[in-house]
Structures are given as C-alpha cells and as structure tokens.
Protein backbone atom coordinates (compact mmCIF):
# COMPACT_ATOMS: atom_id res chain seq x y z
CA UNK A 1 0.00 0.00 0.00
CA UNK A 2 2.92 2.33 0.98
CA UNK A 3 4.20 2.09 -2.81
CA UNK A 4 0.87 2.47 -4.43
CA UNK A 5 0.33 5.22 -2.55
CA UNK A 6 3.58 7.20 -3.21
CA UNK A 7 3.60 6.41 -6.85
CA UNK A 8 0.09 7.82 -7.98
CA UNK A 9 0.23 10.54 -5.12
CA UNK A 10 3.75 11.42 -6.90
CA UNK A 11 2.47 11.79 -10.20
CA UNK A 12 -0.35 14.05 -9.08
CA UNK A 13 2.41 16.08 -7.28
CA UNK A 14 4.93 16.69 -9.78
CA UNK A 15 2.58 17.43 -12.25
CA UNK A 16 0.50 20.03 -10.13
CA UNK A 17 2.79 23.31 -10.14
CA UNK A 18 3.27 22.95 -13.88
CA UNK A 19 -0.48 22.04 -14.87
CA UNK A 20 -1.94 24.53 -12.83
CA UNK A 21 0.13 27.25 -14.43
CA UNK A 22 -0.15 26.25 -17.92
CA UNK A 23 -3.82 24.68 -18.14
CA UNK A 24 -5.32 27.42 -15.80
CA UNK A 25 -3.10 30.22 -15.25
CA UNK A 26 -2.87 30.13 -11.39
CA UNK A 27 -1.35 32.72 -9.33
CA UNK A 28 0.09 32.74 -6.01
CA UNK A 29 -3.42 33.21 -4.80
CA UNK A 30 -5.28 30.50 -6.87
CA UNK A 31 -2.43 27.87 -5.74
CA UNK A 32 -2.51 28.97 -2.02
CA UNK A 33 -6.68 28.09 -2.14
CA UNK A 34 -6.19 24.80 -3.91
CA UNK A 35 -3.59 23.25 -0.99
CA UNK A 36 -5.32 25.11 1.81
CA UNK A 37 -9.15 23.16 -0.36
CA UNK A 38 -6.35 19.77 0.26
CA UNK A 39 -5.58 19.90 3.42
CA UNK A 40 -9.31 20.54 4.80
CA UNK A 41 -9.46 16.41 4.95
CA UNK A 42 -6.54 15.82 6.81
CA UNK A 43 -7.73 18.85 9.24
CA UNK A 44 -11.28 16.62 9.14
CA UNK A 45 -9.49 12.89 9.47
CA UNK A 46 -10.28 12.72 13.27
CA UNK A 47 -13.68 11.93 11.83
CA UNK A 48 -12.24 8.44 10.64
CA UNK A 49 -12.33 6.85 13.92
CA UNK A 50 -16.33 7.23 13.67
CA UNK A 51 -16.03 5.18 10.15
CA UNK A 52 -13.80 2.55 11.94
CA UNK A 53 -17.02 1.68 13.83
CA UNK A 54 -18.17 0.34 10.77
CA UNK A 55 -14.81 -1.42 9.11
CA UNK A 56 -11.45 -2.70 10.01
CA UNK A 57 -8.84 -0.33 9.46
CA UNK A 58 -7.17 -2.76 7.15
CA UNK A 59 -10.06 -2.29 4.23
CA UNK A 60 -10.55 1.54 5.08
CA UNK A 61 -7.36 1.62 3.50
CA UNK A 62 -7.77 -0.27 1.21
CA UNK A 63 -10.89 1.70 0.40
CA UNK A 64 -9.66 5.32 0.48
CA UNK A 65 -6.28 4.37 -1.42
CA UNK A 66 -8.86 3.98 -3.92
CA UNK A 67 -10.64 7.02 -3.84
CA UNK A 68 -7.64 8.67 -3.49
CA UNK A 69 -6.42 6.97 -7.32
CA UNK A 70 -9.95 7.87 -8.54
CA UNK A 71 -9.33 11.75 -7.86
CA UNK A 72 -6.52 11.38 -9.41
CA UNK A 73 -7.78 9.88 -12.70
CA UNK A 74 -10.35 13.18 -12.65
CA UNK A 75 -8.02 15.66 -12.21
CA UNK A 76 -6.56 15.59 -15.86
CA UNK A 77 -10.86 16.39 -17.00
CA UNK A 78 -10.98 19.05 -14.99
CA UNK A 79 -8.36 21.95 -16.00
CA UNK A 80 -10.19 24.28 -14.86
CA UNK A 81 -9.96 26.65 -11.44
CA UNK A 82 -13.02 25.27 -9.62
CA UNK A 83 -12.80 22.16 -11.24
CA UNK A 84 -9.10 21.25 -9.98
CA UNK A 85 -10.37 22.94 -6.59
CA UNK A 86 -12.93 19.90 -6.74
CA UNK A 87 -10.81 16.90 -7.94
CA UNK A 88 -8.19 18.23 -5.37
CA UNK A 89 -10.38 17.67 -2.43
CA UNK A 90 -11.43 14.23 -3.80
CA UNK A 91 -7.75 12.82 -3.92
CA UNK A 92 -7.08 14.47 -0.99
CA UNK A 93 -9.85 12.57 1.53
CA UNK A 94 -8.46 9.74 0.12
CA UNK A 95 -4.94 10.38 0.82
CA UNK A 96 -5.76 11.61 4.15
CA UNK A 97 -7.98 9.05 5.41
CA UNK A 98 -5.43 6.69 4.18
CA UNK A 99 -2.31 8.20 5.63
CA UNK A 100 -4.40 8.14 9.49
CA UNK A 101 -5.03 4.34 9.45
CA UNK A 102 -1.51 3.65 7.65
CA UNK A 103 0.09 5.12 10.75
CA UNK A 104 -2.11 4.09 13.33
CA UNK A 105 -1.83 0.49 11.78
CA UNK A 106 2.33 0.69 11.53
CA UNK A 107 2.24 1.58 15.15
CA UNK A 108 0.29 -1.26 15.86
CA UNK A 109 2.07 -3.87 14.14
CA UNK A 110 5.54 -2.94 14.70
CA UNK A 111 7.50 -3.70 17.88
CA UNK A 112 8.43 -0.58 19.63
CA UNK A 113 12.55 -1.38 19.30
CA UNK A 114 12.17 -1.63 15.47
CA UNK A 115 9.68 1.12 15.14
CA UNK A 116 11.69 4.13 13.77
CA UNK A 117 13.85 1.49 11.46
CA UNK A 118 10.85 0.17 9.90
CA UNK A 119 9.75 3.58 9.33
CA UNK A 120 13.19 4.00 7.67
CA UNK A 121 12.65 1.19 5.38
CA UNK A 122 9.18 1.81 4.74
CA UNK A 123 9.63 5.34 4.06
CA UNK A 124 12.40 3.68 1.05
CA UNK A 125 9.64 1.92 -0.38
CA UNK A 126 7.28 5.19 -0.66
CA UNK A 127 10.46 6.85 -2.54
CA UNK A 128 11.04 3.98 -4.72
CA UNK A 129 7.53 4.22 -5.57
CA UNK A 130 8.11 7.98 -6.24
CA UNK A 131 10.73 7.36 -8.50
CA UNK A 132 9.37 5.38 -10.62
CA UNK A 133 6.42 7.79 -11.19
CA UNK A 134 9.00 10.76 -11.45
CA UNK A 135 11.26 8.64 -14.29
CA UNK A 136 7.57 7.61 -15.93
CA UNK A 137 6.40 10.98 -16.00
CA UNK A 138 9.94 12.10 -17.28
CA UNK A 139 9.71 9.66 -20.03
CA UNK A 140 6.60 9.95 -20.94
CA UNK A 141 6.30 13.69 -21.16
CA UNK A 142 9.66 14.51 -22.70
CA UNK A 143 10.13 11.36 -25.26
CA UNK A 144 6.72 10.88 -26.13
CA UNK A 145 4.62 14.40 -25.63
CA UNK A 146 1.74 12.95 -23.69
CA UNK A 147 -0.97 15.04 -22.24
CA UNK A 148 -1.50 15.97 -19.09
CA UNK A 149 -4.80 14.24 -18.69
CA UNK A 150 -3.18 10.82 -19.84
CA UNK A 151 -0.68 10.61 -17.22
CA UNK A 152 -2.77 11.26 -14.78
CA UNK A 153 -5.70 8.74 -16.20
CA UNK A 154 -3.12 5.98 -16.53
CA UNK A 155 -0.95 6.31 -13.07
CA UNK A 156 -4.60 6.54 -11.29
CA UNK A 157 -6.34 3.53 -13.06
CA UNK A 158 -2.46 1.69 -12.03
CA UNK A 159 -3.79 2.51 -8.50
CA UNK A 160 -7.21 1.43 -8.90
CA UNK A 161 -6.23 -2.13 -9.90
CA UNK A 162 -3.48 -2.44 -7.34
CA UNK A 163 -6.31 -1.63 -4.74
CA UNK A 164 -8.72 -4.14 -6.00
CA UNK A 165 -5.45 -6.94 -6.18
CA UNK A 166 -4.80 -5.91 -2.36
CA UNK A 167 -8.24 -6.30 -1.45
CA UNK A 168 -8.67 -9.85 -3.18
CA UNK A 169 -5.40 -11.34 -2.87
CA UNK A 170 -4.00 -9.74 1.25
CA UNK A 171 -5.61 -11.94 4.17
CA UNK A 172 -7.21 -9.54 7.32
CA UNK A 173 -3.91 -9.38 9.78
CA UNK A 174 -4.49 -9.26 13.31
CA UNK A 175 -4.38 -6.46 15.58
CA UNK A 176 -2.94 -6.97 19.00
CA UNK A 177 -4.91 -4.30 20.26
CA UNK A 178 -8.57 -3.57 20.35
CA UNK A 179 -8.62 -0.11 19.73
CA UNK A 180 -10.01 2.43 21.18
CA UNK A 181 -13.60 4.18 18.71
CA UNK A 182 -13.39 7.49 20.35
CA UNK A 183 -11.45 10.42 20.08
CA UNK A 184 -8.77 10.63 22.16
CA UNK A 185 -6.77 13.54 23.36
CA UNK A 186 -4.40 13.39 26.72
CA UNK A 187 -2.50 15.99 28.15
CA UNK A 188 0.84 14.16 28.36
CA UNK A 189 0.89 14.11 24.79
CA UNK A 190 1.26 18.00 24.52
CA UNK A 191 4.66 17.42 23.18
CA UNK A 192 3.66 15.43 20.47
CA UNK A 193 0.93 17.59 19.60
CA UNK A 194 3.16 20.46 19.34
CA UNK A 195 5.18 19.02 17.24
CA UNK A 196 2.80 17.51 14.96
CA UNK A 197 1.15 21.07 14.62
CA UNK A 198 4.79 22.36 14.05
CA UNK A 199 5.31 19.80 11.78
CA UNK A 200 2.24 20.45 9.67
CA UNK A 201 2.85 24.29 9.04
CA UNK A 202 6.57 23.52 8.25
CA UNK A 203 5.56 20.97 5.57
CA UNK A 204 3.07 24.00 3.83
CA UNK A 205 5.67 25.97 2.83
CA UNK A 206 7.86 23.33 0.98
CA UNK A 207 4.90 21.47 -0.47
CA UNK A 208 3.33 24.93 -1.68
CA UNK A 209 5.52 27.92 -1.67
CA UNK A 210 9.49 25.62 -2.31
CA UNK A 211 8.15 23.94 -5.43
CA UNK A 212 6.16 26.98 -6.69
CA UNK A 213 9.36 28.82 -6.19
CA UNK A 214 11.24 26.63 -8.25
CA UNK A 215 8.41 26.90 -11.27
CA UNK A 216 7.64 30.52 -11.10
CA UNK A 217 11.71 31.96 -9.93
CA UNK A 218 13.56 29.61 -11.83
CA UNK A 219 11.34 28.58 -14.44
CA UNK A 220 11.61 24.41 -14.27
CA UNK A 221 10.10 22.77 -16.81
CA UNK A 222 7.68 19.59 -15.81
CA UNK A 223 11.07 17.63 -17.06
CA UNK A 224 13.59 19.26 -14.70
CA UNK A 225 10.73 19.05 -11.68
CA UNK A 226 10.81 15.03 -12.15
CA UNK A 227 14.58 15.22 -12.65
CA UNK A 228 14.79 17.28 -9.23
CA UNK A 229 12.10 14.43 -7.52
CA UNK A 230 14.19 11.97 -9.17
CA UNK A 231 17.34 12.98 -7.30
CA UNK A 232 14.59 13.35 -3.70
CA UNK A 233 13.88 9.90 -3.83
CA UNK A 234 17.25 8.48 -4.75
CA UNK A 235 18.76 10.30 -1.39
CA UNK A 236 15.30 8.99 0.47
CA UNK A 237 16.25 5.35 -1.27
CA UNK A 238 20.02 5.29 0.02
CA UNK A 239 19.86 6.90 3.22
CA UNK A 240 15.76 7.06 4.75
CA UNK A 241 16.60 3.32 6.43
CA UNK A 242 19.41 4.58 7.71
CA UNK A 243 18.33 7.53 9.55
CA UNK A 244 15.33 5.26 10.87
CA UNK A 245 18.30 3.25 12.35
CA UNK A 246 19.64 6.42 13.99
CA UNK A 247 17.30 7.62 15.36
CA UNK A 248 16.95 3.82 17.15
CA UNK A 249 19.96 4.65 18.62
CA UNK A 250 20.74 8.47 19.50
CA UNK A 251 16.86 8.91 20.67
CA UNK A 252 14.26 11.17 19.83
CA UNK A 253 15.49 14.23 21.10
CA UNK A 254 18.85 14.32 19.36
CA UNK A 255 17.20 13.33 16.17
CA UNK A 256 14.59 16.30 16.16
CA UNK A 257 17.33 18.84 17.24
CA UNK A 258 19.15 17.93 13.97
CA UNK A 259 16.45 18.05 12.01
CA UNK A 260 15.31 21.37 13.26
CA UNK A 261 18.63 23.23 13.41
CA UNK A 262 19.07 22.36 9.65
CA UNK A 263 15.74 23.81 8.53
CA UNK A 264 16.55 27.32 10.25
CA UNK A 265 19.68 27.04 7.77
CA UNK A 266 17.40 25.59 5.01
CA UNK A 267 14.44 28.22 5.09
CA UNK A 268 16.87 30.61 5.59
CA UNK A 269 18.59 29.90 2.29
CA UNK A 270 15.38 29.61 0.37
CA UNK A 271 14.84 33.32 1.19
CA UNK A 272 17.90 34.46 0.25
CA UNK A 273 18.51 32.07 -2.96
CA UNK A 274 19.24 33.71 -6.44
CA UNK A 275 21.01 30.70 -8.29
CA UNK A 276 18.48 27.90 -9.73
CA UNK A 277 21.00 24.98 -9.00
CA UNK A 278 21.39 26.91 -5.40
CA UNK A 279 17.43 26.15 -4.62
CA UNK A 280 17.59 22.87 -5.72
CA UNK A 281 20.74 21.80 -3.40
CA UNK A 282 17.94 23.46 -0.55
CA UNK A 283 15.18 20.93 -1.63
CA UNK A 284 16.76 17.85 -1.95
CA UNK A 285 18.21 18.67 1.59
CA UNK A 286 14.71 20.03 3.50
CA UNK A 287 12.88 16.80 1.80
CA UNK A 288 15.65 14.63 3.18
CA UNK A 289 15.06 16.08 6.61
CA UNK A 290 11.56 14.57 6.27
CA UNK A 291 13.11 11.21 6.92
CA UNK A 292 13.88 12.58 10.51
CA UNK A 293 10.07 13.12 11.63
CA UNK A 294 9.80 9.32 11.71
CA UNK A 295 11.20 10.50 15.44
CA UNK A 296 8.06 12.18 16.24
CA UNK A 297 5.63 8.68 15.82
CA UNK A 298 8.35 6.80 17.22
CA UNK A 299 8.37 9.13 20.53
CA UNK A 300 4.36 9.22 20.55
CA UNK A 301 4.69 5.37 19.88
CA UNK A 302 7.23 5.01 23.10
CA UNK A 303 5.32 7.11 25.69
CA UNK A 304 1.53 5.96 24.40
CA UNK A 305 -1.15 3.52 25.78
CA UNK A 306 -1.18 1.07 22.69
CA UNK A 307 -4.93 1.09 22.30
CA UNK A 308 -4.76 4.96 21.81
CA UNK A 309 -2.75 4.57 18.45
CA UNK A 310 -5.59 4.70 16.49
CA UNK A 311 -7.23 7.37 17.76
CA UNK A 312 -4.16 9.33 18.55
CA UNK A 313 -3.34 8.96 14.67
CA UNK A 314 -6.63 10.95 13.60
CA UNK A 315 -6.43 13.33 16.22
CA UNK A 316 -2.53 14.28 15.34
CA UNK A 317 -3.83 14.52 11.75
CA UNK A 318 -6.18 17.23 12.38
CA UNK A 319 -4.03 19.07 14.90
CA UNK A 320 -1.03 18.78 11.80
CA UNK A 321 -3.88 20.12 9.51
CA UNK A 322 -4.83 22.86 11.05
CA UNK A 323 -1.92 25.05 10.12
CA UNK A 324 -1.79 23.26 6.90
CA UNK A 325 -5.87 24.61 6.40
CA UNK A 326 -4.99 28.40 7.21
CA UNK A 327 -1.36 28.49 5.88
CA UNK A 328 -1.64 28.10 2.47
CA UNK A 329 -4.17 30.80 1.74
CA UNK A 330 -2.75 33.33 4.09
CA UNK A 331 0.88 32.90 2.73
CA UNK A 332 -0.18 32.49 -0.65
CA UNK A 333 -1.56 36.32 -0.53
CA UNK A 334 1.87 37.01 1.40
CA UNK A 335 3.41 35.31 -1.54
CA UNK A 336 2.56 38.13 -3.87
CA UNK A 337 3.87 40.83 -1.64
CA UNK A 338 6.99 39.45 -0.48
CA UNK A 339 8.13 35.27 -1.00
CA UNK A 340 11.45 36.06 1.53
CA UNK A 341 8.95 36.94 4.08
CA UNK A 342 7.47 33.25 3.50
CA UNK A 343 10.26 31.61 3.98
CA UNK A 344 11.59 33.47 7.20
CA UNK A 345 8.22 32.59 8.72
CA UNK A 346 9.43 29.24 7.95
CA UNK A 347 12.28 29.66 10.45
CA UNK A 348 9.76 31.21 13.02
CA UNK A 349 8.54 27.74 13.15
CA UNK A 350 11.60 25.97 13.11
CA UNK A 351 13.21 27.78 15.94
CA UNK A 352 9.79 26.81 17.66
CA UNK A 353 9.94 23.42 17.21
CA UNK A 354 13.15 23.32 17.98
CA UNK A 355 12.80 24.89 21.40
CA UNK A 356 9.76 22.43 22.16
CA UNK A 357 11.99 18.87 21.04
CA UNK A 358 14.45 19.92 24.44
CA UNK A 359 11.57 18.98 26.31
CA UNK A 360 11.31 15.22 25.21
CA UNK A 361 13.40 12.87 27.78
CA UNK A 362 16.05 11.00 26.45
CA UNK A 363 15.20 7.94 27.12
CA UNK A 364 11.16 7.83 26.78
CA UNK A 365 8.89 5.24 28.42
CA UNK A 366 5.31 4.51 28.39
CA UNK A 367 2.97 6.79 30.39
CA UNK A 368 0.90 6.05 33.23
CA UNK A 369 -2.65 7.78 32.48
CA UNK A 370 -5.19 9.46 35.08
CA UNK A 371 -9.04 8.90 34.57
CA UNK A 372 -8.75 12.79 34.32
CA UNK A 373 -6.25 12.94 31.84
C-alpha cells in the first residue's frame, strides 16, 4: 500500500505546479486556495475513527487508497480553477484518510525497538515508488509528448487495480490491540501535539511555496521538476533506512534537534537564494530532513497507551492540519507581496519546534494515564 500510494500521489504532485500554471493560469493566490481546499481532509481525518465503527482499518485503506487513485484519474478532466479545486479535495480525503489508518496500523504492528527502522525502510519503499512515477512521467512527457490528462488517467487507473489486487489477494492481519472508537486527546501528549502542529505548518511551505518557487523563480520545466524528484527519492532510497536506524539509537530528542537546526539554515537559504542549481541543493536537503520526523511517531509510539494509536493517529492529523488549512491561503496572498517573508516565517517555526523537542526525555517510556487525563 505504501508504494501504491507514493507512486500515484507522486504523479499528481509533480505534475501540479506545472499544470496549474499552464492549463489554468494560477497565481500565487489561486495555488494557495487549492492546498489550503487539500488539506481541509486531513484537518477533518479525526472523523475516521467514527467510520472505523463500521470497518477494520485494514479495508478503510484499502478503500480510500482507492478514492484517493480515482481523484486522481479526474483531475486531468478538470483543467479548470473550480474544477481542480474539486478533484483536489477528492484525492485528498483519500490520501488523508489513508495516511491516518496507515500510521495508526504501523504503530500497531511494529514492535516498539524496530519502530523508527521500519519507518526507515518503509519510508524507502514510498520513494522507490516515487521514482518510478517521477522517471515515468519524465519519459513519458519529454520522449513521447503525452498530455497531461493521460498521465494522470493511466498512473490513477495503475492505483485502482493495485487496490482491488490488495483487497482480493491480502488476508485480514491481526491487531494486537482492540482499539479504542473514540477520540482521544491526553494531556501528556502536549509534546507530540506540538510538534505535529509544528510539523504540519513547516511541511506548507515546501509542499506549496518551495516547489512553486522553483516553477515561477527559476522557471523548471515539468522535465527538470521530475529530474529534481528523481534525485529526492534516490537520497530517500540510500539513506531514509538509515536515519530510521539512527534515530533507534541516539533517541528522539537528538534526532529532532538535527532536524530542526538544519531547517533554520534551510528556510533561511530559500529566502535568500538567487542561483536555480542553489534552490535545488535546498530541496533535496529540507525533503531529506523529512526522513527525521519518523522521530516524532516513534516518541508518541514510546510514551503511548497502545490502544490509543488509532485514535491518537486521527487526532494528530487534524491538529497537523490545522496550520496546513490556514497556511496556504494566508501565505499564498503574502506570496505576492513578499516570498522572503514566506520563507523566514518558515524559520519562526523551526526555531519553535526546535525549542519544544528539548523537552522530550532522552530515554522515553510509556505513560501512566489518570481517569482525568
């Protein structure tokens, strides 16, 4: 599932800066709606434990890995302002929903000592998946001058299939916890709250404002965007593993303070870049320091009661998502003023999180829980 996902969700992606600009002339302002419209889902996924009344979290991914591919599959149909506003949200509850059970279930399944390692290896998966879409598209679009709409038709029916195979071909694994079906929020998990809130606004302003940057600054083709996500997943292949292994070993604390004090230096340079190969160094390093917030789950998954994962995992979404709502849309109007002033808001939050990761123990352990809390 973790490959299907990242290789239709990729194609969407790296096709999205480009075919929003070309097939519908958005600004700034139209592209700061549309990811603010995507992210409304993941603020809403708490809602999914309500749905897991009804299913086992093993089919409701199944299910909205599907939705997800059939949003996809529309978007190409649609080149229009409201329409890509409306096959956005689509693909988007279906990536989100997915995402909060794919966690929730990893958590589950995965012993605590091989947690962030797993993560590590799982997260090489997802960019092997991404690569392949990112070569296809390449391919595809510079040898053979396809449309648009037929990548997008063809990478979201590949998902479709793969869902149905899944469904018919995976047996129902066991949980070995009955999980909690109601929302869930404790005060000793303020931390990873924080974090995940953090976390969320951070992410905005590469996902929207790093790779509009590189589109509207330096003028990247569709060719030289898959060439640059090319280069992101080959790091993520070689090294994503290996960082989950880290972490394993120097802690959660020391990993997060890494990650942090590099994407002061990161945002930093984004603001001040005026060389095209310059910004690109900056991206492949800020979407390799995504490997690092494996640390967050891995602390939540250390100090948690295990039947909270699930719950936990939609209530973190929407707590991520609500920066991820408001950002987009406010910054995007920034955006036309100012882009430096973006990006140094992106340190604001950096030196934030930063400050908040001293306050994780080295060595955490698994809470003990009032009635009141």
């Amino acid at each position: 599932m973790a490959f299907i996902m990242s290789l239709t969700f990729a194609v969407w992606n790296v096709l999205l800066n480009n075919f929003v600009i070309e097939s519908a002339q958005f600004s700034g302002r139209e592209i700061g709606i549309l990811q603010s419209l995507r992210e409304v889902p993941g603020f809403l996924a708490f809602t999914a434990i309500y749905l897991l009344l009804f299913i086992r979290e093993q089919k409701f991914a199944y299910l909205f890995l599907g939705v997800m591919s059939l949003g996809i599959i529309a978007t190409g149909n649609f080149p229009t302002e409201y329409g890509l506003y409306l096959t956005t949200v689509i693909m988007s509850i279906g990536f989100h929903y997915f995402e909060t059970v794919n966690q929730s279930l990893t958590l589950q399944w995965v012993a605590k000592d091989k947690a962030a390692h797993f993560m590590g290896r799982a997260l090489s998966v997802k960019a092997g998946g991404s690569l392949l879409a990112y070569s296809l598209v390449w391919l595809l679009m510079e040898w053979f001058g396809v449309s648009y709409n037929f990548v997008y038709m063809l990478f979201g029916l590949i998902g479709v299939i793969a869902v149905v195979f899944m469904w018919l071909s995976f047996p129902l694994f066991a949980q070995p916890h009955i999980q909690h079906k109601k929302l869930i929020l404790r005060k000793e998990y303020w931390i990873y709250y924080a974090l995940t809130f953090l976390s969320g606004a951070r992410r905005q302003i590469f996902i929207v404002f790093a790779g509009f940057m590189m589109v509207e600054k330096f003028s990247y083709t569709v060719s030289e965007i898959s060439l640059l996500f090319i280069l992101n997943y080959l790091f993520n292949i070689m090294f994503a593993a290996k960082i989950g292994a880290w972490i394993g070993k120097v802690g959660e604390r020391k990993a997060l303070s890494v990650e942090y004090i590099g994407l002061i230096i990161v945002f930093s340079g984004y603001a001040m870049v005026e060389n095209g190969h310059a910004a690109a160094a900056l991206y492949v390093i800020d979407h390799l320091f995504f490997a690092m917030a494996i640390a967050s789950k891995s602390y939540l998954q250390k100090i948690a009661d295990p039947k909270d994962l699930s719950a936990t995992a939609g209530v973190s979404f929407t707590i991520n998502h609500i920066a991820a709502v408001i950002i987009p849309v406010v910054l995007g109007m920034l955006w036309l003023k100012s882009p430096d002033l973006v990006f140094y808001i992106g340190v604001v939050f950096a030196v934030c999180s930063l400050i908040i990761s001293q306050l994780i123990p080295r060595s955490p352990t698994q809470l003990v829980f009032s009635e009141a809390s």
